[in-house]
C-alpha atoms as a PDB file:
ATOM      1  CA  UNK A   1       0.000   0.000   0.000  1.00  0.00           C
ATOM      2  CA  UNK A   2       1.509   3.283  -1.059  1.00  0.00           C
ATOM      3  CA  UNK A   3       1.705   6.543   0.759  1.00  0.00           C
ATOM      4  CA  UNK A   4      -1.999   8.088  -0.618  1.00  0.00           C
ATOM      5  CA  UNK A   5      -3.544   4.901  -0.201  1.00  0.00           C
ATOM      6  CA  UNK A   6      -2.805   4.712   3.474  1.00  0.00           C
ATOM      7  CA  UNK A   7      -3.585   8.061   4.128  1.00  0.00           C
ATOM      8  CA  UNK A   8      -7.102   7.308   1.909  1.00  0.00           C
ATOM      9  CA  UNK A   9      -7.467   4.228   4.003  1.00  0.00           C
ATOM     10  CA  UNK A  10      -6.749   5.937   7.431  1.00  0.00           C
ATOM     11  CA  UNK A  11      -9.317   8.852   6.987  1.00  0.00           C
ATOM     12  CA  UNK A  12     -11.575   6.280   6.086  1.00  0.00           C
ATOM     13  CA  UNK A  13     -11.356   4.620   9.389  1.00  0.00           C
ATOM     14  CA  UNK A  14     -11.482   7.500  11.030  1.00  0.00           C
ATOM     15  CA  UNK A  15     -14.700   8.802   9.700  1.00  0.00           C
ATOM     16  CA  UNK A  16     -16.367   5.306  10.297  1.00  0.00           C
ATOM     17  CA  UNK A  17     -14.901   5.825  13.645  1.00  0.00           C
ATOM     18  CA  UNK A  18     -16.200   8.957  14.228  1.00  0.00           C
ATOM     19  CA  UNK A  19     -19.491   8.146  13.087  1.00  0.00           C
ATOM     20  CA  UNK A  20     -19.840   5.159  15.374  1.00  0.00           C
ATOM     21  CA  UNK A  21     -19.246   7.013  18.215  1.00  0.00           C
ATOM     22  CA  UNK A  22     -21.743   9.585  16.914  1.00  0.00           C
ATOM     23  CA  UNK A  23     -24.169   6.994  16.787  1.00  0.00           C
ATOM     24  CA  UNK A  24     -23.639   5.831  20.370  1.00  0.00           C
ATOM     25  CA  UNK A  25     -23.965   9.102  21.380  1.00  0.00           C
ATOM     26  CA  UNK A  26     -27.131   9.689  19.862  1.00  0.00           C
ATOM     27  CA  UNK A  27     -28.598   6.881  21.815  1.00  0.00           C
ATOM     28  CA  UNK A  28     -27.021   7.912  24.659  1.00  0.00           C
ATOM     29  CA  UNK A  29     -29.207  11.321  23.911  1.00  0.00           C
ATOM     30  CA  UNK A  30     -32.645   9.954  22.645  1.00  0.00           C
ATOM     31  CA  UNK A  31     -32.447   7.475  25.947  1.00  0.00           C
ATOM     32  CA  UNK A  32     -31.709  10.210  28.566  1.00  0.00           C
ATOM     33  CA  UNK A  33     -35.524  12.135  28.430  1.00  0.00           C
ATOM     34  CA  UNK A  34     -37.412   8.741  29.295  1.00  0.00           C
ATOM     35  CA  UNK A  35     -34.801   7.570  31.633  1.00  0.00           C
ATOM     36  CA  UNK A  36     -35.082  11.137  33.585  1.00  0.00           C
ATOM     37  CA  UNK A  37     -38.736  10.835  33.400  1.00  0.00           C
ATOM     38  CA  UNK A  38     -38.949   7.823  35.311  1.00  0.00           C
ATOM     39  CA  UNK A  39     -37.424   9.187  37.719  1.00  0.00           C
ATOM     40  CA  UNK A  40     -39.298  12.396  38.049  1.00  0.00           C
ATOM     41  CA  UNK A  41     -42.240   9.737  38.270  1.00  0.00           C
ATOM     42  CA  UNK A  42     -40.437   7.883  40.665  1.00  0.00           C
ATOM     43  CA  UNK A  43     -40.477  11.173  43.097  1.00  0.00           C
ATOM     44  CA  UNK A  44     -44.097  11.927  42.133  1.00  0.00           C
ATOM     45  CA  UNK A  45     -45.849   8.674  42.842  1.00  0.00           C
ATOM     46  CA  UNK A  46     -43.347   7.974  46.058  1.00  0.00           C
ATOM     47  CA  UNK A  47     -45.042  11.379  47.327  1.00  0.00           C
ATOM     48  CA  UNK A  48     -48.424  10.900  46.002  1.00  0.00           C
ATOM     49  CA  UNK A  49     -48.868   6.640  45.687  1.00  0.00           C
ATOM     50  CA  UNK A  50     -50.407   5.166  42.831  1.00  0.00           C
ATOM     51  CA  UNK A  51     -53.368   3.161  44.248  1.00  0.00           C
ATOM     52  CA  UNK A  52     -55.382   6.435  43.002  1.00  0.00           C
ATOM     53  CA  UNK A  53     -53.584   6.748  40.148  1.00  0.00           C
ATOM     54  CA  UNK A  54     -56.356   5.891  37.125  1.00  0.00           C
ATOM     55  CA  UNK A  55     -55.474   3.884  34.195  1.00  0.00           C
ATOM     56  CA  UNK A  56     -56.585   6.529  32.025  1.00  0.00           C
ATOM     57  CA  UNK A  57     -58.229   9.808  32.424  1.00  0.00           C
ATOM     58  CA  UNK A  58     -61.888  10.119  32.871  1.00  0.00           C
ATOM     59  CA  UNK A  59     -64.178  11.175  29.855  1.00  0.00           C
ATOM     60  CA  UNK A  60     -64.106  14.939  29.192  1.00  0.00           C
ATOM     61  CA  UNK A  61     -60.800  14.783  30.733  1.00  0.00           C
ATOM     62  CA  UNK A  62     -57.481  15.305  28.980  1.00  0.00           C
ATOM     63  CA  UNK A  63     -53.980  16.020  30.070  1.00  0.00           C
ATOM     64  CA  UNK A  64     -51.894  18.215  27.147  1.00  0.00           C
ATOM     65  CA  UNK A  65     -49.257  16.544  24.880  1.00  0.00           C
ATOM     66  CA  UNK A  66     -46.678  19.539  25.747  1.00  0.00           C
ATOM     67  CA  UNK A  67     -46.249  21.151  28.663  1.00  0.00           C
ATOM     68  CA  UNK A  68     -47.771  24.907  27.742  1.00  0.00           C
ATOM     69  CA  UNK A  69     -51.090  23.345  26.554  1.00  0.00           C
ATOM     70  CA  UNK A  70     -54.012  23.100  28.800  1.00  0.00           C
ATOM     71  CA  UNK A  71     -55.121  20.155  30.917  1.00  0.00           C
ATOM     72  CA  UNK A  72     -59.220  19.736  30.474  1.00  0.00           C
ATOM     73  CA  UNK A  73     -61.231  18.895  33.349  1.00  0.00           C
ATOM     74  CA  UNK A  74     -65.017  18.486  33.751  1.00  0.00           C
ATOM     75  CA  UNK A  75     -66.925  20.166  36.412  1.00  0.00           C
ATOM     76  CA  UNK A  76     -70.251  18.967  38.724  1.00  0.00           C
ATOM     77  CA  UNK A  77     -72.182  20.539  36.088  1.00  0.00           C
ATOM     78  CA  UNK A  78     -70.658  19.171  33.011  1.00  0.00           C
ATOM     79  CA  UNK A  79     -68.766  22.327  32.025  1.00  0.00           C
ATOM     80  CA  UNK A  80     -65.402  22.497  30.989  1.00  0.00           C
ATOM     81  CA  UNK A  81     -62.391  23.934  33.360  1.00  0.00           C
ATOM     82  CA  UNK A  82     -59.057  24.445  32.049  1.00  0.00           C
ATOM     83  CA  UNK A  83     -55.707  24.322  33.887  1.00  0.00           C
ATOM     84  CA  UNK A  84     -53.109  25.831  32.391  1.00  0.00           C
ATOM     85  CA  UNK A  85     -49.194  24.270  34.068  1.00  0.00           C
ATOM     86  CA  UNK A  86     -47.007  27.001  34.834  1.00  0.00           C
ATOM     87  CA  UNK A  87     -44.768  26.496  31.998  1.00  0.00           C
ATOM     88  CA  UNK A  88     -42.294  28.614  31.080  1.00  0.00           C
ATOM     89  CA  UNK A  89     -40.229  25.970  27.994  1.00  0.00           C
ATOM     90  CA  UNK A  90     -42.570  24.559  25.856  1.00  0.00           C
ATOM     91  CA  UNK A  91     -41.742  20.929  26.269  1.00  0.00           C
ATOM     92  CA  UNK A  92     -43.182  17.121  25.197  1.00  0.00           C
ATOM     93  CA  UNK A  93     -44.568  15.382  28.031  1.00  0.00           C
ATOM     94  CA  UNK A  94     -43.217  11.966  28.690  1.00  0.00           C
ATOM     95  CA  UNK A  95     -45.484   9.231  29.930  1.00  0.00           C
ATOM     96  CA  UNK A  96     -43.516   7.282  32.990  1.00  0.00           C
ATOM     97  CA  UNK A  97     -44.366   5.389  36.220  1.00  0.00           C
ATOM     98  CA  UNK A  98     -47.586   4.134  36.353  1.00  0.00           C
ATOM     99  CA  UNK A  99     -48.932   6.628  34.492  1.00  0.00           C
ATOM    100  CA  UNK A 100     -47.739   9.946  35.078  1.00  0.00           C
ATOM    101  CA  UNK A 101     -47.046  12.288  32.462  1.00  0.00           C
ATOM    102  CA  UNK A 102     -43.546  14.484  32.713  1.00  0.00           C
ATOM    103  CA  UNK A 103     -42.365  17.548  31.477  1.00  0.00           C
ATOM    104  CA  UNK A 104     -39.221  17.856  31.792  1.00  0.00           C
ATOM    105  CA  UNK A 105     -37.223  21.193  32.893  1.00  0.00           C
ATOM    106  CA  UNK A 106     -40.357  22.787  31.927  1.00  0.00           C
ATOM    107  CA  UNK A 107     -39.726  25.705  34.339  1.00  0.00           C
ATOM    108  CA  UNK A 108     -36.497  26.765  36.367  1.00  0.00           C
ATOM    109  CA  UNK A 109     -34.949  23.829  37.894  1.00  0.00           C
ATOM    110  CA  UNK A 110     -38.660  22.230  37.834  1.00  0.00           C
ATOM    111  CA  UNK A 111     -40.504  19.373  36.257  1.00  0.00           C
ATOM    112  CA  UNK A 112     -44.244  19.437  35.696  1.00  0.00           C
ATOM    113  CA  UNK A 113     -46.662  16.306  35.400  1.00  0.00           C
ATOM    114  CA  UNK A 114     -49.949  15.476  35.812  1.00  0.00           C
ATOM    115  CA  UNK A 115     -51.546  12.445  36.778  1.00  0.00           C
ATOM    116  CA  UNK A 116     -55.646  11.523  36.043  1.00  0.00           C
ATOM    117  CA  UNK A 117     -56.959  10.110  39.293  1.00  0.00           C
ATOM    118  CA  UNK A 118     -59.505   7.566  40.244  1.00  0.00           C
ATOM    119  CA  UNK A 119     -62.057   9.583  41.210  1.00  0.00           C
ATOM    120  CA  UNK A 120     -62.351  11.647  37.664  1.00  0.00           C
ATOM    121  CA  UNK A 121     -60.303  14.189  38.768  1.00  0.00           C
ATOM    122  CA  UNK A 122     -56.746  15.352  37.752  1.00  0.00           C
ATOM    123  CA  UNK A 123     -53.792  15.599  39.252  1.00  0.00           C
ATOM    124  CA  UNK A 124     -51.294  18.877  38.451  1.00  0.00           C
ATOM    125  CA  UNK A 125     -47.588  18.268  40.298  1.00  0.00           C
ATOM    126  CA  UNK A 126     -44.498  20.854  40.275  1.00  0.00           C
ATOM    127  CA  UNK A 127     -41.380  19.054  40.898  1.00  0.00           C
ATOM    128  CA  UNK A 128     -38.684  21.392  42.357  1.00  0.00           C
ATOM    129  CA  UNK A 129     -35.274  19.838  41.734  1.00  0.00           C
ATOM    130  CA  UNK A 130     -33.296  22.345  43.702  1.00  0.00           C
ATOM    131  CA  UNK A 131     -33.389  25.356  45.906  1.00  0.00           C
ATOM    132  CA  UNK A 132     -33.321  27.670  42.482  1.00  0.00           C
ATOM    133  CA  UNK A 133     -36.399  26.449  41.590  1.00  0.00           C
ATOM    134  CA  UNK A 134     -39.429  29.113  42.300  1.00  0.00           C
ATOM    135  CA  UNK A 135     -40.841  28.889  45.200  1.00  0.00           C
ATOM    136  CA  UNK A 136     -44.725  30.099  43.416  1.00  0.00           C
ATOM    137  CA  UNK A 137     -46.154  28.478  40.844  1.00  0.00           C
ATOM    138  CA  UNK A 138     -48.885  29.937  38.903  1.00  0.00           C
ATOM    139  CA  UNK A 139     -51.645  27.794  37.570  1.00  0.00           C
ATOM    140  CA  UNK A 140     -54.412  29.409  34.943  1.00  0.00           C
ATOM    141  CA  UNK A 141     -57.694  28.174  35.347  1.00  0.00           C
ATOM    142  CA  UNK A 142     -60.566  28.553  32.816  1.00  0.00           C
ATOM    143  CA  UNK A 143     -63.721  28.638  34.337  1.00  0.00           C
ATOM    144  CA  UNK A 144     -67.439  29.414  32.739  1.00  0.00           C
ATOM    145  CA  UNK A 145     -68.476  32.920  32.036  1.00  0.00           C
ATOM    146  CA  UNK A 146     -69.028  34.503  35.757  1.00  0.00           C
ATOM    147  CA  UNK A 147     -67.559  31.377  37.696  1.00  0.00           C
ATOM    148  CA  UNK A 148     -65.276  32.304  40.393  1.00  0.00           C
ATOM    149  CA  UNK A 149     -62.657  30.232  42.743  1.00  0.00           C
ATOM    150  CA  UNK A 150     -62.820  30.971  46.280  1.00  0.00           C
ATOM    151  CA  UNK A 151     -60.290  30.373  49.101  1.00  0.00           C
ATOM    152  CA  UNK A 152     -61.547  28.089  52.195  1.00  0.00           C
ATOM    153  CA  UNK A 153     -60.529  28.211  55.394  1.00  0.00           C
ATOM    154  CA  UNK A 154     -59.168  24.299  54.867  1.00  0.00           C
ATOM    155  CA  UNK A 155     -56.812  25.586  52.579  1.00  0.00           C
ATOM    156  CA  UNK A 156     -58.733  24.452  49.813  1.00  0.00           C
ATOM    157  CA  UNK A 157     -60.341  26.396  46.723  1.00  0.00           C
ATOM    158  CA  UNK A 158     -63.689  25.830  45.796  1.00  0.00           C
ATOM    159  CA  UNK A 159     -64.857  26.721  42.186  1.00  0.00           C
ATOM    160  CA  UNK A 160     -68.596  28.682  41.914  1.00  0.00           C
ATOM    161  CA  UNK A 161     -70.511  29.568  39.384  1.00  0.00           C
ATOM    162  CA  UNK A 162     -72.308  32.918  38.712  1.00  0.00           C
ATOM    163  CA  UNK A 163     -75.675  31.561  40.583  1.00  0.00           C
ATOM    164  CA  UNK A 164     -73.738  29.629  43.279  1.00  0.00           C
ATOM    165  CA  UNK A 165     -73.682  26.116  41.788  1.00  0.00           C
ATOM    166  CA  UNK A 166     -70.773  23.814  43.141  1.00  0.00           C
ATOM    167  CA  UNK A 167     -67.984  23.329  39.973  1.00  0.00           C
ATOM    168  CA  UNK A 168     -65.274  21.465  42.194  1.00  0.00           C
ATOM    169  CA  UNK A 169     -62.223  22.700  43.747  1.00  0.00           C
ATOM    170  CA  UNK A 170     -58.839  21.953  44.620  1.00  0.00           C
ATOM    171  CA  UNK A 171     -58.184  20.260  47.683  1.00  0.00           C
ATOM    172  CA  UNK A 172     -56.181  21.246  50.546  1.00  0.00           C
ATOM    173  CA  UNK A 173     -52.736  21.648  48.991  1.00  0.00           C
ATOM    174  CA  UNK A 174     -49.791  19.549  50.135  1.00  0.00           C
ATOM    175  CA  UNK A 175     -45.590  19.444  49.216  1.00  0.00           C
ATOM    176  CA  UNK A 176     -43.288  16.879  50.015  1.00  0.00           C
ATOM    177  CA  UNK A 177     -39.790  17.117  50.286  1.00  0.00           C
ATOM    178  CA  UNK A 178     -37.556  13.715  49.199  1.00  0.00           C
ATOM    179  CA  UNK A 179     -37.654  11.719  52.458  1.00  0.00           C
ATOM    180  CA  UNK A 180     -41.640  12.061  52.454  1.00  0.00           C
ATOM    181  CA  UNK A 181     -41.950  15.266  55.283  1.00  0.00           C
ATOM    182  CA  UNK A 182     -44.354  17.814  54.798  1.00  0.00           C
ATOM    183  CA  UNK A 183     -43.564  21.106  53.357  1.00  0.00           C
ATOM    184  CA  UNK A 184     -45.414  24.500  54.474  1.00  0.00           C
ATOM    185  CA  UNK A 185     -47.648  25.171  51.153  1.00  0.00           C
ATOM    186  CA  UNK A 186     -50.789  27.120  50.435  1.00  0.00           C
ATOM    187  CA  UNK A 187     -52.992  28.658  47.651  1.00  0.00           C
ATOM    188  CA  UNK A 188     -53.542  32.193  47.189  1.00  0.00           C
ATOM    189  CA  UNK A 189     -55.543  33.509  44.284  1.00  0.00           C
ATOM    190  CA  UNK A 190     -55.364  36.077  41.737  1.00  0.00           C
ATOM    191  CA  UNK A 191     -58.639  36.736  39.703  1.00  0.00           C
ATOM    192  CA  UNK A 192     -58.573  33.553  37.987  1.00  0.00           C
ATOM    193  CA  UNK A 193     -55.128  31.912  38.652  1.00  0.00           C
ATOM    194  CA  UNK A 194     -54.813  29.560  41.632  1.00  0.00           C
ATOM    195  CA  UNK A 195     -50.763  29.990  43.028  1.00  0.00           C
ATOM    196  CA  UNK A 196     -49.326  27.707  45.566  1.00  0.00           C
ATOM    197  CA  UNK A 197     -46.860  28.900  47.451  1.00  0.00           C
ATOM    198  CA  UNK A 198     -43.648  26.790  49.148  1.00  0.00           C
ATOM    199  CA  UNK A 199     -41.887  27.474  52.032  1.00  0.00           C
ATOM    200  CA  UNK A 200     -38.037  25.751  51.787  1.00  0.00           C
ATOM    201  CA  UNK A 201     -35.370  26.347  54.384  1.00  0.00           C
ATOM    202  CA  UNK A 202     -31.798  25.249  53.642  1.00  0.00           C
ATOM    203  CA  UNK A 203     -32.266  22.075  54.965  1.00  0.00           C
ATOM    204  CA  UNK A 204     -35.063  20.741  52.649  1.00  0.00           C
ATOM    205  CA  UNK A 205     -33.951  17.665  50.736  1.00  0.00           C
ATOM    206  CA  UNK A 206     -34.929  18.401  47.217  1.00  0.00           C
ATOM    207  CA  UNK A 207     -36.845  17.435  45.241  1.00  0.00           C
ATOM    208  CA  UNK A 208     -40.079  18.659  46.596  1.00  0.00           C
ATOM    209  CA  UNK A 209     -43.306  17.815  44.776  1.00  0.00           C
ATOM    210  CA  UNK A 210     -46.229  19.726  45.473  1.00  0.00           C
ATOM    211  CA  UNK A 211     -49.656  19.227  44.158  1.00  0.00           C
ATOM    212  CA  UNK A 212     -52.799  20.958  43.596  1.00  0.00           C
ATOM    213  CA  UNK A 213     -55.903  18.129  42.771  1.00  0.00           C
ATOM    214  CA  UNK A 214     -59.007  19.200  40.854  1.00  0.00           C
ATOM    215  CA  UNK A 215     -61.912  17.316  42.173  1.00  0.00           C
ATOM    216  CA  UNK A 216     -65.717  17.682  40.663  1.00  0.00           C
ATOM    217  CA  UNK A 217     -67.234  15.549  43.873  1.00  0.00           C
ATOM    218  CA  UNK A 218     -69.362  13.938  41.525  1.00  0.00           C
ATOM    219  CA  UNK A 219     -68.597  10.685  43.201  1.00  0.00           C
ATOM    220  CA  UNK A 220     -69.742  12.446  46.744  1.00  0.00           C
ATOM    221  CA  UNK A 221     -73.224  12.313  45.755  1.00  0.00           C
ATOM    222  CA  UNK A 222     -75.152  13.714  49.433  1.00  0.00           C
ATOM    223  CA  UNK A 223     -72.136  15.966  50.057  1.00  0.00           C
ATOM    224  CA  UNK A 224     -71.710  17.626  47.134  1.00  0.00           C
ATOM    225  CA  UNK A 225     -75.286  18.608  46.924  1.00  0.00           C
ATOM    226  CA  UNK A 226     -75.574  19.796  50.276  1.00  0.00           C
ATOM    227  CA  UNK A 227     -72.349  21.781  49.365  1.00  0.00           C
ATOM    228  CA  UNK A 228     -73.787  23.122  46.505  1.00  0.00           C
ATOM    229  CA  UNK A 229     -77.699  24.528  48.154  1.00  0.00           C
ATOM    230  CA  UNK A 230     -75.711  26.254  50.821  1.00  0.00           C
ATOM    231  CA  UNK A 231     -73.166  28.404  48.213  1.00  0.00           C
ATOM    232  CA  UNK A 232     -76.551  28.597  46.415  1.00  0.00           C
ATOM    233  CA  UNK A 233     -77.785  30.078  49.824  1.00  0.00           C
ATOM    234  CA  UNK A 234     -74.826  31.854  50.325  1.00  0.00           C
ATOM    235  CA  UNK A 235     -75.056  34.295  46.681  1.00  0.00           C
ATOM    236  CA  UNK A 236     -78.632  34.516  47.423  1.00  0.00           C
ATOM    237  CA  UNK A 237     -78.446  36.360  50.950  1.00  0.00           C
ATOM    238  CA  UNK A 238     -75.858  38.264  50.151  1.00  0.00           C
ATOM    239  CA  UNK A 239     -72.913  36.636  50.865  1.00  0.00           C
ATOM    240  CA  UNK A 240     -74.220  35.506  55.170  1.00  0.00           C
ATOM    241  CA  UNK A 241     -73.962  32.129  54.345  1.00  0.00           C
ATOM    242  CA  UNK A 242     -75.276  29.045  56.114  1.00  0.00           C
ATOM    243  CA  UNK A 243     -72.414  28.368  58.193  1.00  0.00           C
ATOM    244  CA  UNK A 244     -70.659  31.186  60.300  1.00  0.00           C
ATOM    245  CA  UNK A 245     -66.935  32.257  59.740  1.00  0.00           C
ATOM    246  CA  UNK A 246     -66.792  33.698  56.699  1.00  0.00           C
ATOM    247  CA  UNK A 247     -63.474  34.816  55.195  1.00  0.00           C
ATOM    248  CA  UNK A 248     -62.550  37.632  52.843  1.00  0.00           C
ATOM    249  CA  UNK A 249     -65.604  38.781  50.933  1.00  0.00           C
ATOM    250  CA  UNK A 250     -68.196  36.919  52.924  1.00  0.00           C
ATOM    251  CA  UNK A 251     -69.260  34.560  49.856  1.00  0.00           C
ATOM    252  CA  UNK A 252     -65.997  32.070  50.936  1.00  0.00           C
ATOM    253  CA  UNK A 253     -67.782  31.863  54.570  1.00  0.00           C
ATOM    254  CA  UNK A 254     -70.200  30.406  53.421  1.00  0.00           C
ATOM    255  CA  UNK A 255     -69.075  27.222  51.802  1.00  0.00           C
ATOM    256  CA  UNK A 256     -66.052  26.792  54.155  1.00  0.00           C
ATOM    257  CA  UNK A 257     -67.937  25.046  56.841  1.00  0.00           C
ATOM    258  CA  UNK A 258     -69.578  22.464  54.070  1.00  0.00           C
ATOM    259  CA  UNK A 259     -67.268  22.431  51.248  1.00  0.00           C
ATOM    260  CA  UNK A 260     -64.680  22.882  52.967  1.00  0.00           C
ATOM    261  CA  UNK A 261     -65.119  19.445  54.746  1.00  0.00           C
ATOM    262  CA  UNK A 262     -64.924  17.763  51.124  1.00  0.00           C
ATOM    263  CA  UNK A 263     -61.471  18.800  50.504  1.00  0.00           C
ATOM    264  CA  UNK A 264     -59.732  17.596  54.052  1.00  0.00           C
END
């Protein structure tokens, strides 16, 4: 073999060489996302469990193929109620675990994913990875025309509409850091945006995962309409209510005692 063929024969190598290792590494690449997701799942489900984890969401419901669409829910009355994540990359979700869906750095140093539960309901989670994640994270909801959400003294956020019918809510909220212990967390709301706020210290052992859970109490049957005649009550008289302790702007008063109790 002369000089030029060597040289021919060596560059040759090296190019198959080079795209071998190419090739590995785009394995390597397209296997990290589901690999990562699992174990964003992993943290989700260890803080939430699976046995209410459905199969599949319920009719009407849907969870968004990227991360800045809008999970669909259905309310007590059949309307529709969006929940926007608070998404700041537009991102594919991943489907891991048992069947929570991940978004992956979808937000500062946080993960989104949302899990459809057994009881029709749906289940939005922020993951915070470290301590630069926000600590607030801003969820959109669409309601009908004249529906409002309204902060209970549980903790919990009902949804009303315009003549005081029951929508749902979200239930008490909750954050976990990794070994399981509670977090401080709670809703505030903004016109139409539910925010959950968490309180880290240095010591928290990220990641936390924090949840808030739309329920329509359809499965409550009794409850839910007893919930419903007193906010019903409550927009009629002005806001008095039918059970005492009413927080800021009266109408909240008077569905903390009732609905409240649905959302421990």
């Amino acid at each position: 073999m002369n000089h030029r063929q060597r040289l021919v024969s060596s560059f040759a190598v090296s190019i198959g060489t080079a795209a071998l290792t190419l090739g590995t590494a785009s394995v390597a690449l397209a296997g990290d996302a589901p690999s990562q997701a699992e174990g964003t799942a992993a943290a989700v489900e260890k803080a939430t469990g699976i046995t209410n984890v459905a199969p599949a969401p319920a009719a009407g419901t849907t969870i968004p193929r990227r991360s800045t669409g809008n999970a669909k829910a259905v309310a007590a009355t059949g309307d529709a109620v969006s929940i926007a994540l608070p998404s700041s990359n537009n991102v594919i979700g991943t489907k891991a675990g048992k069947n929570t869906t991940v978004y992956l750095e979808a937000a500062k140093a946080t993960d989104l994913a949302i899990q459809p539960t057994t009881d029709g309901g749906l289940r939005a989670l922020a993951v915070l990875k470290n301590a630069t994640a926000p600590r607030e994270q801003r969820y959109d909801i669409g309601l009908p025309d004249g529906a409002r959400l309204i902060k209970l003294n549980t903790g919990a956020v009902a949804a009303v509409a315009r003549n005081g019918t029951f929508l749902g809510g979200f239930t008490t909220p909750w954050a976990k850091d990794a070994t399981g212990n509670p977090i401080p967390t709670s809703y505030r709301i903004d016109g139409s945006t539910l925010i959950q706020s968490v309180q880290t210290t240095d010591s928290t052992a990220f990641p936390v995962v924090a949840d808030p859970k739309w329920v329509d109490d359809a499965a409550k049957g009794t409850a839910m309409g007893l919930a419903t005649g007193c906010v019903s009550g409550a927009v009629a008289g002005g806001g008095a209510g039918c059970i005492p302790g009413a927080v800021a702007g009266g109408l909240g008063g008077a569905v903390a005692g009732v609905i409240g109790g649905l959302f421990d």
